[in-house]
Protein backbone atom coordinates (compact mmCIF):
# COMPACT_ATOMS: atom_id res chain seq x y z
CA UNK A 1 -3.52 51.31 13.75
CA UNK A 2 -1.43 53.69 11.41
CA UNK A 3 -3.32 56.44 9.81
CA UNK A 4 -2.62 58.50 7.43
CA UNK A 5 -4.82 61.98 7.17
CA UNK A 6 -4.16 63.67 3.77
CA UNK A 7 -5.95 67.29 4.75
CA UNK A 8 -4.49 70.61 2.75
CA UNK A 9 -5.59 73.32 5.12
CA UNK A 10 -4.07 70.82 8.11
CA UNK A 11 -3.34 73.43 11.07
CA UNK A 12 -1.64 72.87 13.96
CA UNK A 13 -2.46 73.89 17.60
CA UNK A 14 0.46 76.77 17.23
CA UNK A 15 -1.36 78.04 14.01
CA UNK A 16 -4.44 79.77 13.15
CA UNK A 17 -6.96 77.79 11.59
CA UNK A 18 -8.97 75.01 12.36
CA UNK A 19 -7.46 72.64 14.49
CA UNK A 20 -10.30 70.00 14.80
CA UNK A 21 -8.52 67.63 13.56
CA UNK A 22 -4.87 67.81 15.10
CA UNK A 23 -7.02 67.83 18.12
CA UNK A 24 -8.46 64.69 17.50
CA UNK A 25 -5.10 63.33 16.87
CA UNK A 26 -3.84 63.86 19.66
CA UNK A 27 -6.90 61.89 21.08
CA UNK A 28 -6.34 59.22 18.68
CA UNK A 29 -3.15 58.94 19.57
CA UNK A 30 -3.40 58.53 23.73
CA UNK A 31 -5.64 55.78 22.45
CA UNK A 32 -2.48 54.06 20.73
CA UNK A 33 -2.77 54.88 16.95
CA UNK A 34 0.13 56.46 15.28
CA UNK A 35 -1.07 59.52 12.66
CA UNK A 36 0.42 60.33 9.59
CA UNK A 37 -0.50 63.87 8.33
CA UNK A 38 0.49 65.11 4.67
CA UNK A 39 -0.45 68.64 5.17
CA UNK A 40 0.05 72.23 2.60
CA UNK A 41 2.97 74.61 4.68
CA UNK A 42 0.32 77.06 3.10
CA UNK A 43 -2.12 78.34 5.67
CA UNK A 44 -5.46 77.80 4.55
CA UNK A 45 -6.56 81.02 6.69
CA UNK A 46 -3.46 83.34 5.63
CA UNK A 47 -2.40 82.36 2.57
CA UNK A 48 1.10 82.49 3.52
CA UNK A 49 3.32 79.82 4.15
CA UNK A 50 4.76 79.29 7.59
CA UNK A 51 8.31 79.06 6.36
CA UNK A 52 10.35 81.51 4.36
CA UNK A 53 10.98 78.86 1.28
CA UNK A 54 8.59 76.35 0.74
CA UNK A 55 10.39 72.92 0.11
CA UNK A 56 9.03 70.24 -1.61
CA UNK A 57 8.83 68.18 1.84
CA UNK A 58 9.25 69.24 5.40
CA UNK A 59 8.77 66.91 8.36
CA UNK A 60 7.79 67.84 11.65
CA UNK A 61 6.91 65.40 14.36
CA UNK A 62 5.60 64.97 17.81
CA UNK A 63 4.69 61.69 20.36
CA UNK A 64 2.66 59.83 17.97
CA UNK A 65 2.35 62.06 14.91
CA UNK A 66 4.64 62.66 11.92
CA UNK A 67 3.03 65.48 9.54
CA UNK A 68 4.97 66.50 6.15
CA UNK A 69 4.01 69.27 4.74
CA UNK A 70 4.58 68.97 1.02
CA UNK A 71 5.42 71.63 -1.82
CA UNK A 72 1.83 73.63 -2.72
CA UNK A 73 1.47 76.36 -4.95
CA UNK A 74 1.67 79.85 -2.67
CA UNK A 75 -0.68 82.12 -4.02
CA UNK A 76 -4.20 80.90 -2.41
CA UNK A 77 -5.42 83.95 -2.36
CA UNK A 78 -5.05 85.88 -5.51
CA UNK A 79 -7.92 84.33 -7.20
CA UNK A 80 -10.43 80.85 -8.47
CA UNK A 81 -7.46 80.05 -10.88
CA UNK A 82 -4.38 80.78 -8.82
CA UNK A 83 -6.74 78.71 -6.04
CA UNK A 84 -7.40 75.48 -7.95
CA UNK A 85 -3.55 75.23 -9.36
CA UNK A 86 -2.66 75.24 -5.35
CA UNK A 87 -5.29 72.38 -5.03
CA UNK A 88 -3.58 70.24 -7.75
CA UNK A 89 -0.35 71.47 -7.04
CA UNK A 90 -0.85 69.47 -3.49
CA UNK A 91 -2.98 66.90 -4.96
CA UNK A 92 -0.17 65.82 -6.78
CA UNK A 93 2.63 66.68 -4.26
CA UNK A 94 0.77 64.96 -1.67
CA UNK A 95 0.96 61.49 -3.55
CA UNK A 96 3.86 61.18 -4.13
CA UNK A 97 4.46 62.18 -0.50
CA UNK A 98 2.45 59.27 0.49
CA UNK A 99 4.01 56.84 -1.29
CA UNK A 100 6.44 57.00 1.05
CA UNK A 101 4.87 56.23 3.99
CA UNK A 102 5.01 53.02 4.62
CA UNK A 103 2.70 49.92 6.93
CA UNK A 104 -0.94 52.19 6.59
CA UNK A 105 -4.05 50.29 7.69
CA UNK A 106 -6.53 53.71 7.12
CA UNK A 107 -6.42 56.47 4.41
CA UNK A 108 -8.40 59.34 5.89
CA UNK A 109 -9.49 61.96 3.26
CA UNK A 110 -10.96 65.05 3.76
CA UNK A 111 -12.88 68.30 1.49
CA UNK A 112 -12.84 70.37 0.98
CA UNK A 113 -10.50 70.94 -1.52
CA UNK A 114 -12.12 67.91 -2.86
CA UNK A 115 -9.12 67.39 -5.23
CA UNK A 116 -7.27 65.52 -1.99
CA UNK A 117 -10.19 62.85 -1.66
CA UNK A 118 -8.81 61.51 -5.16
CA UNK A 119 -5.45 61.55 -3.82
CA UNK A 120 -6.53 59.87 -0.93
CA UNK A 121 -8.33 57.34 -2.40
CA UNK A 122 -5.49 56.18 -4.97
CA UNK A 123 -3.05 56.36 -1.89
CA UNK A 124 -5.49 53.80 -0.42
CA UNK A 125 -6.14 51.15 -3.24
CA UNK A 126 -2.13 51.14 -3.75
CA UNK A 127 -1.46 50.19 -0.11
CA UNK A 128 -4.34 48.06 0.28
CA UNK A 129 -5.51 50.12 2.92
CA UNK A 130 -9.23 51.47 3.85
CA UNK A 131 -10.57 54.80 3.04
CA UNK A 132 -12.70 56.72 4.74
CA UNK A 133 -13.52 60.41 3.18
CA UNK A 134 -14.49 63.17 5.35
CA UNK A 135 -16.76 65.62 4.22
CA UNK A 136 -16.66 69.25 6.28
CA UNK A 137 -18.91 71.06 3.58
CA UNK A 138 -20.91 70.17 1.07
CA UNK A 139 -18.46 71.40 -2.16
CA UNK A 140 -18.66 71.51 -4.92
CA UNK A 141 -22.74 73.11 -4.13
CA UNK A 142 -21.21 75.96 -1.32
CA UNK A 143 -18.57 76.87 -4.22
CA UNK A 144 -21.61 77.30 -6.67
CA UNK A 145 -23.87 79.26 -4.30
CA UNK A 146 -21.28 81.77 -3.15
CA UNK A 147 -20.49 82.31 -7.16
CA UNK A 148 -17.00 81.34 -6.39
CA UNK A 149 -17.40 78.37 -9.34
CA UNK A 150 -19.22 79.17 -12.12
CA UNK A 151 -17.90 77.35 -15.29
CA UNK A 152 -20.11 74.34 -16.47
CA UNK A 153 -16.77 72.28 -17.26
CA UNK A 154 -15.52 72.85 -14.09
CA UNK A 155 -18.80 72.06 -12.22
CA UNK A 156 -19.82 68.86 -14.26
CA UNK A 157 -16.65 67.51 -13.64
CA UNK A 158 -16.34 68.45 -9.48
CA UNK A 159 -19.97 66.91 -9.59
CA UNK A 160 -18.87 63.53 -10.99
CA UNK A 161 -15.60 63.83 -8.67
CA UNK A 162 -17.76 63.89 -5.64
CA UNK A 163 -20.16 60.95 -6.59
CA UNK A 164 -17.04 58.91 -7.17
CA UNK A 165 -15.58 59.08 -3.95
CA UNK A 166 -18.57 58.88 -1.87
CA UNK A 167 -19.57 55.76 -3.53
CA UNK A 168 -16.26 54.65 -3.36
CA UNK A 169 -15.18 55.44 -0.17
CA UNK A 170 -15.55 52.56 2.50
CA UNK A 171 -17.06 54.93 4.75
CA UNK A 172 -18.18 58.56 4.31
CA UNK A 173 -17.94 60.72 7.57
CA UNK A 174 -20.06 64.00 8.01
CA UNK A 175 -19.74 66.65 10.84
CA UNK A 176 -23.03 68.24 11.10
CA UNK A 177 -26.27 66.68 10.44
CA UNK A 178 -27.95 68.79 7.74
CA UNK A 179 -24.50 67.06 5.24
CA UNK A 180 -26.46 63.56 5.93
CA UNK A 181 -29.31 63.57 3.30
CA UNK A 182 -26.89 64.78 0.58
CA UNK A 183 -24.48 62.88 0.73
CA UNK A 184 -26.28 59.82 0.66
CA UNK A 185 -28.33 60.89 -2.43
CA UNK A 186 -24.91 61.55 -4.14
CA UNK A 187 -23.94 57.78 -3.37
CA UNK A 188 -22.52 57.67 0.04
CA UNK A 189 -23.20 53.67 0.92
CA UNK A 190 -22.36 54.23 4.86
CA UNK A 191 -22.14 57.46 6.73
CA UNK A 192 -21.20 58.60 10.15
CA UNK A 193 -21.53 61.57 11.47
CA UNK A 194 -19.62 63.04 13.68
CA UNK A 195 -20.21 66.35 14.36
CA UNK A 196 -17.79 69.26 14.94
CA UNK A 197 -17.54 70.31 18.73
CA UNK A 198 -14.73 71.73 21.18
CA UNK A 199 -12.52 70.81 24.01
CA UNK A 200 -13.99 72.81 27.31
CA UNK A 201 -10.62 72.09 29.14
CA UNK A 202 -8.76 74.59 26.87
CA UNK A 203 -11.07 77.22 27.84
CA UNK A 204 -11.90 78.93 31.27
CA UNK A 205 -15.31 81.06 31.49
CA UNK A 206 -14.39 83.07 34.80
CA UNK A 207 -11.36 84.40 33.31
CA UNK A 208 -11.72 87.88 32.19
CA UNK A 209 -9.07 88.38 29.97
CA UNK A 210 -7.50 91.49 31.34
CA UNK A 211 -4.00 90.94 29.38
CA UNK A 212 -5.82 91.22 26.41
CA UNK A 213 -8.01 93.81 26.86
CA UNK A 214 -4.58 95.65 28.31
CA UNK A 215 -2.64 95.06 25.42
CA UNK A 216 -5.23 96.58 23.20
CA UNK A 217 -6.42 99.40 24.99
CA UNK A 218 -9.49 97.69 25.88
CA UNK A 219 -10.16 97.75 29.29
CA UNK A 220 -13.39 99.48 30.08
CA UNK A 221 -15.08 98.11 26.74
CA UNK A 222 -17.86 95.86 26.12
CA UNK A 223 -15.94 93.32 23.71
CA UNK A 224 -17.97 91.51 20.53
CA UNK A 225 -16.05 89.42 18.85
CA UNK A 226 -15.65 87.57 15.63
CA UNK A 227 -12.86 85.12 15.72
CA UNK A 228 -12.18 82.95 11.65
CA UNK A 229 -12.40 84.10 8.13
CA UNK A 230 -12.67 87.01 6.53
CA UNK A 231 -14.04 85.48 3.33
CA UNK A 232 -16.68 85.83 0.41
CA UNK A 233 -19.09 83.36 3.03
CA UNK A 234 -18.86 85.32 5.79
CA UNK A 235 -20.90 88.36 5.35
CA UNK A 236 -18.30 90.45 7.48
CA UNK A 237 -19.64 93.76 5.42
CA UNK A 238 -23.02 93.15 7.68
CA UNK A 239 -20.96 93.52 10.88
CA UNK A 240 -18.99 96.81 9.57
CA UNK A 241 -23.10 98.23 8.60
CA UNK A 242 -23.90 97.23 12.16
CA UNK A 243 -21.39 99.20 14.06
CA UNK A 244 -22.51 102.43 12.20
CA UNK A 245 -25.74 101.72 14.03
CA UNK A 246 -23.84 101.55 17.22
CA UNK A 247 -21.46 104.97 17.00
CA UNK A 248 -23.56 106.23 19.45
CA UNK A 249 -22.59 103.87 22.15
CA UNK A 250 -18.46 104.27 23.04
CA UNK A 251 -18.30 101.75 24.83
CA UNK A 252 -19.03 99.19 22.22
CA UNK A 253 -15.68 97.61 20.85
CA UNK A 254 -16.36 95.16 17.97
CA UNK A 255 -13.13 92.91 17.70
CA UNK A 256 -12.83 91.13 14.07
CA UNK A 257 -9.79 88.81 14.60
CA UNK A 258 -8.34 86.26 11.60
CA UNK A 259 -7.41 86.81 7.98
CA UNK A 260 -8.57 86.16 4.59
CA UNK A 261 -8.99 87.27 0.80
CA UNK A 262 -11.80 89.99 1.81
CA UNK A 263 -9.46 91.67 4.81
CA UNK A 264 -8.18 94.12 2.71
CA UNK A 265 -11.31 95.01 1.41
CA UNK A 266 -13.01 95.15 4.90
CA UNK A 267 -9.77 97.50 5.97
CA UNK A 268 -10.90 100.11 3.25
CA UNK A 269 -14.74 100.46 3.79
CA UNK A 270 -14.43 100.31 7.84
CA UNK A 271 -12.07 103.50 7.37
CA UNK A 272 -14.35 105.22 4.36
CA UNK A 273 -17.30 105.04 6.91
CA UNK A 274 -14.65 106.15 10.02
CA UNK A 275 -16.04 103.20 12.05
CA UNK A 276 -13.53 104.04 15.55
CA UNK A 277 -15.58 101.43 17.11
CA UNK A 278 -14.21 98.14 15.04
CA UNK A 279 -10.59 96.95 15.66
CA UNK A 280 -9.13 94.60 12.97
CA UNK A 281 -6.40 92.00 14.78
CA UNK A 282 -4.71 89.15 13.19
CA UNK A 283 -4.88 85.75 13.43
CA UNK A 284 -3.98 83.91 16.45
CA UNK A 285 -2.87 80.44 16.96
CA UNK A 286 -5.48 78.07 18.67
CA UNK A 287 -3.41 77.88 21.85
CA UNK A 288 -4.17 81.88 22.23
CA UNK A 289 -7.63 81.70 21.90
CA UNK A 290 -8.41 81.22 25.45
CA UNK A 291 -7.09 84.25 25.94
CA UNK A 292 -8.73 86.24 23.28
CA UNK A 293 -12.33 84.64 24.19
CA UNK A 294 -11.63 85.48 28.01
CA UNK A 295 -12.02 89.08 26.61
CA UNK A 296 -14.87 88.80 24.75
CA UNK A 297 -17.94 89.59 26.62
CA UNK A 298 -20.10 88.09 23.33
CA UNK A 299 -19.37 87.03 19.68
CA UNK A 300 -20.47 86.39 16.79
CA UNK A 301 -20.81 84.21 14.03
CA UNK A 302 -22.26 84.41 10.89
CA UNK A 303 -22.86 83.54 7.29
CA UNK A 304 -24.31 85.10 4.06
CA UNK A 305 -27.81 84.30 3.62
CA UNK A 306 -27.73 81.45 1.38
CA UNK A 307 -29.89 78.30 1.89
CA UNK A 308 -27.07 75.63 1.33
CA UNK A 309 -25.17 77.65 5.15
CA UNK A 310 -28.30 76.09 6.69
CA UNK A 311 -26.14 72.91 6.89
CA UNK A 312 -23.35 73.67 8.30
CA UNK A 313 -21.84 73.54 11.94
CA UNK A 314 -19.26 75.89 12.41
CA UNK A 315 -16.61 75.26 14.67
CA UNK A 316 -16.12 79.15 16.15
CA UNK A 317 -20.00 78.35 17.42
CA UNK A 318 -18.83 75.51 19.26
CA UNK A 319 -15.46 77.34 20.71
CA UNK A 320 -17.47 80.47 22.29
CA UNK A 321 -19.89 78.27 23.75
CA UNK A 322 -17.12 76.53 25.25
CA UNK A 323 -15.51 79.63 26.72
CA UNK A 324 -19.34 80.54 28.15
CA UNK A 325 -19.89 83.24 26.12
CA UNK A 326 -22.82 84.22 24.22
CA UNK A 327 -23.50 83.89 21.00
CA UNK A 328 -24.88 86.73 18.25
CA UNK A 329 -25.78 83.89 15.88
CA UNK A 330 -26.55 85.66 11.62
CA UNK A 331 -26.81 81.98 10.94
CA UNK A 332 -30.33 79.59 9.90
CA UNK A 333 -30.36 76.13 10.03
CA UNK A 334 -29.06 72.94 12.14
CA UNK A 335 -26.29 75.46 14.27
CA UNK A 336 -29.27 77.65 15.00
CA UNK A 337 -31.16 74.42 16.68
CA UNK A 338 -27.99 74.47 19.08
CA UNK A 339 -28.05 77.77 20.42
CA UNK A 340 -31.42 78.16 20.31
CA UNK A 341 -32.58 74.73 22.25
CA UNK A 342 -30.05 75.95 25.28
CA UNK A 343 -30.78 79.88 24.66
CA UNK A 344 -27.05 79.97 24.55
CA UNK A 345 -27.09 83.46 22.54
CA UNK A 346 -29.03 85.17 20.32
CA UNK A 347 -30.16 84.29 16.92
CA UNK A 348 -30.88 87.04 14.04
CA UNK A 349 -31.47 86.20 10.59
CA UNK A 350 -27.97 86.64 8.15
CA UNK A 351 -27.95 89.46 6.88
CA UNK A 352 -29.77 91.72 8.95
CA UNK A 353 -27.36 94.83 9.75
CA UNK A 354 -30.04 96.42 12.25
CA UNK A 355 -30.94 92.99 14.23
CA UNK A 356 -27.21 92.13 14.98
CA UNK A 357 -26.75 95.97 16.09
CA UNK A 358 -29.91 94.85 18.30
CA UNK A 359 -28.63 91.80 19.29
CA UNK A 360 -25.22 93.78 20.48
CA UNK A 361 -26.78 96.40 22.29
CA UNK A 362 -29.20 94.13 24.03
CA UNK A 363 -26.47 92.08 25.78
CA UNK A 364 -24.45 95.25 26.45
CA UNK A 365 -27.14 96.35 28.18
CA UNK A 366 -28.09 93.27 30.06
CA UNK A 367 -25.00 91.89 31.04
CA UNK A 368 -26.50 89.38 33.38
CA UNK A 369 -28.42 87.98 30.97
CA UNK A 370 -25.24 86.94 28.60
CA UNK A 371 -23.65 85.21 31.49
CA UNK A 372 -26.58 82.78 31.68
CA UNK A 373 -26.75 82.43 28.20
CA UNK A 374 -22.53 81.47 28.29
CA UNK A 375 -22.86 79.10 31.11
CA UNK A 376 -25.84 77.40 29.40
CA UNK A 377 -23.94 77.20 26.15
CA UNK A 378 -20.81 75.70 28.25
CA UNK A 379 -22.80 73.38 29.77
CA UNK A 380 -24.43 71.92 26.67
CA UNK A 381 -20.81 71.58 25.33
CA UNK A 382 -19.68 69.52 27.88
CA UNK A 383 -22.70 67.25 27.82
CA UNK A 384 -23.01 67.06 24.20
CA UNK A 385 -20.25 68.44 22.05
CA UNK A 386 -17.01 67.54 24.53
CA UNK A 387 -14.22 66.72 21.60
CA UNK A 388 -13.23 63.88 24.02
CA UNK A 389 -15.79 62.01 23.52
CA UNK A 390 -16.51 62.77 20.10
CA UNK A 391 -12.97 61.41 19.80
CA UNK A 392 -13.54 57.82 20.87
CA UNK A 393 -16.38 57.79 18.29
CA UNK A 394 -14.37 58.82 15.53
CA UNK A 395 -12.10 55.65 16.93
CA UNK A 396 -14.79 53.16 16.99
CA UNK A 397 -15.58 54.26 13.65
CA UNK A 398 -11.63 53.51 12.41
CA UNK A 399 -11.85 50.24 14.17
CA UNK A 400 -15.18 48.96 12.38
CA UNK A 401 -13.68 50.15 8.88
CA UNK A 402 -10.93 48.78 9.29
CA UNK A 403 -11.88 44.75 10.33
């Protein structure tokens, strides 16, 4: 089968960023399908483009899978406007990229930006081919709660987008559970979820990252790390009040690794309250982050405390339970049913600076205690979450759309 993903933020294994779903190609592929990928050279995480110009279509390729990465407007960052004219920019640059791929038997669309799933959709009526839409959160709602879209033109119109192409996709694909009810009372006929894991084989709990904490100056340091986004949903401003509760305790080193529109800010107000005890790193590619969670001795994730985040599954959850470390978990909801039914980590509820500074000094203390709580989460992974086998799911699901 030939499929064709059309997926903006698209990141490969040698680029930061989610790289669920190169991952699965690669999968998909050993399995005998050939991938297609029209993809932004924009990162989604950076904002930068990978290359120095950005040319209206560049084509790189590997055993199975061809991805072009199509002309996008480069200023993702800056703000909602300069945002949505990159979305259209690669809605429409993305078509006519499409067009010229030729003998497709599935169009796989994915949102967010939901502005693709049209693309993808036309792309699939015009070649007669299936479409399936992906949906890995629950815009345009998270866009409205986080105050990120706020014009009633705007919303109405995102609102009637994202009816259409659930009711008019041939199947509608979820990966966590708490998307399920929603998107079937917003017309999804047929959905399938499955749900966002990790690949334990890229990760190896007994090492104990040594390089890292070398190159960093990090050696006799209790490591907590956040690895992802430094973005309006993340609530990274907790984390920076939380190490002012821990000043006290040197040997504390909170790591907050990736890139985003709120960096900068996050930059300024750790150095106005002279936190010595956070280190700022940038992104890393997804081949480095064995490395990088080797040195962690726990991390974190977490959200801002909005009702809607009690849906999601985040895939950093899944990758440091995979490396066997424990989790500080500022997150309610269907990912908090995961750590907590293993007691892989620790939950605290978002947005509580004083429980997360808890929550760190606890397993600094206790040492032994976060082991168990790593090899439990690792375990579960493999049993439950392995992206292997969600893999051949995600295949059986192709197959049965397409006959």
């Amino acid at each position: 089968m030939h499929i064709l993903l059309i997926h903006q933020a698209f990141a490969s294994l040698n680029e930061p960023g989610g790289t669920r779903h190169h991952e699965l190609a690669r999968y998909l592929v050993e399995k005998g399908h050939q991938i297609t990928v029209i993809a932004s050279p924009v990162s989604y995480l950076t904002g930068k483009s990978g290359t120095r110009h950005i040319a209206w279509l560049t084509k790189q390729t590997e055993p199975g899978i061809t991805i072009l990465r199509t002309y996008t407007y480069p200023a993702l960052h800056r703000s909602f406007i300069h945002r949505v004219f990159s979305f259209i920019s690669f809605m429409l640059s993305s078509f006519f990229a499409a067009l010229q791929v030729a003998k497709v038997d599935l169009v796989w669309g994915t949102s967010p930006p939901i502005f693709q799933g049209l693309t993808a959709w036309i792309v699939a009526r015009l070649k007669g081919a299936k479409f399936l839409f992906e949906v890995r959160d629950l815009w345009p709602d998270f866009a409205i709660a986080v105050g990120v879209l706020h014009q009633p033109l705007i919303i109405r119109a995102s609102r009637w987008l994202e009816r259409f192409l659930y009711s008019h996709a041939d199947r509608v694909l979820v990966n966590s559970p708490g998307f399920v009810s929603h998107v079937q009372e917003h017309g999804a006929r047929q959905v399938d979820l499955v749900p966002n894991g990790a690949d334990p084989r890229m990760f190896d709990p007994s090492q104990d990252g040594l390089a890292f904490r070398m190159e960093h100056h990090l050696e006799h340091k209790f490591i907590v790390l956040y690895a992802g986004a430094h973005g309006l949903s993340n609530d990274l401003g907790v984390i920076l009040e939380a190490a002012c509760l821990l000043k006290d305790y040197p040997e504390i080193a909170i790591v907050l690794l990736g890139d985003g529109k709120d960096k900068p800010a996050l930059v300024r107000r750790a150095e106005e309250l002279k936190l010595e005890n956070v280190r700022f790193m940038p992104p890393v590619s997804k081949l480095e982050m064995p490395a990088v969670l080797a040195a962690a001795d726990a991390c974190i994730a977490i959200l801002k405390p909005i009702p809607l985040f009690m849906t999601v599954y985040p895939n950093k959850v899944f990758d440091y339970m995979a490396a066997g470390r424990p989790v500080i978990l500022a997150i309610k909801g269907v990912i908090r049913d995961v750590v907590e039914s293993v007691q892989a980590g620790i939950p605290v509820e978002p947005g509580d600076t004083a429980g997360i500074a808890k929550a760190i000094l606890s397993l600094s203390e206790n040492q032994a205690m976060g082991k168990m709580m790593g090899k439990r989460g690792r375990h579960y992974i493999e049993t439950h979450f392995d992206r292997a086998i969600l893999a051949d799911k995600l295949e059986k699901i192709f197959m049965d759309v397409k006959e």
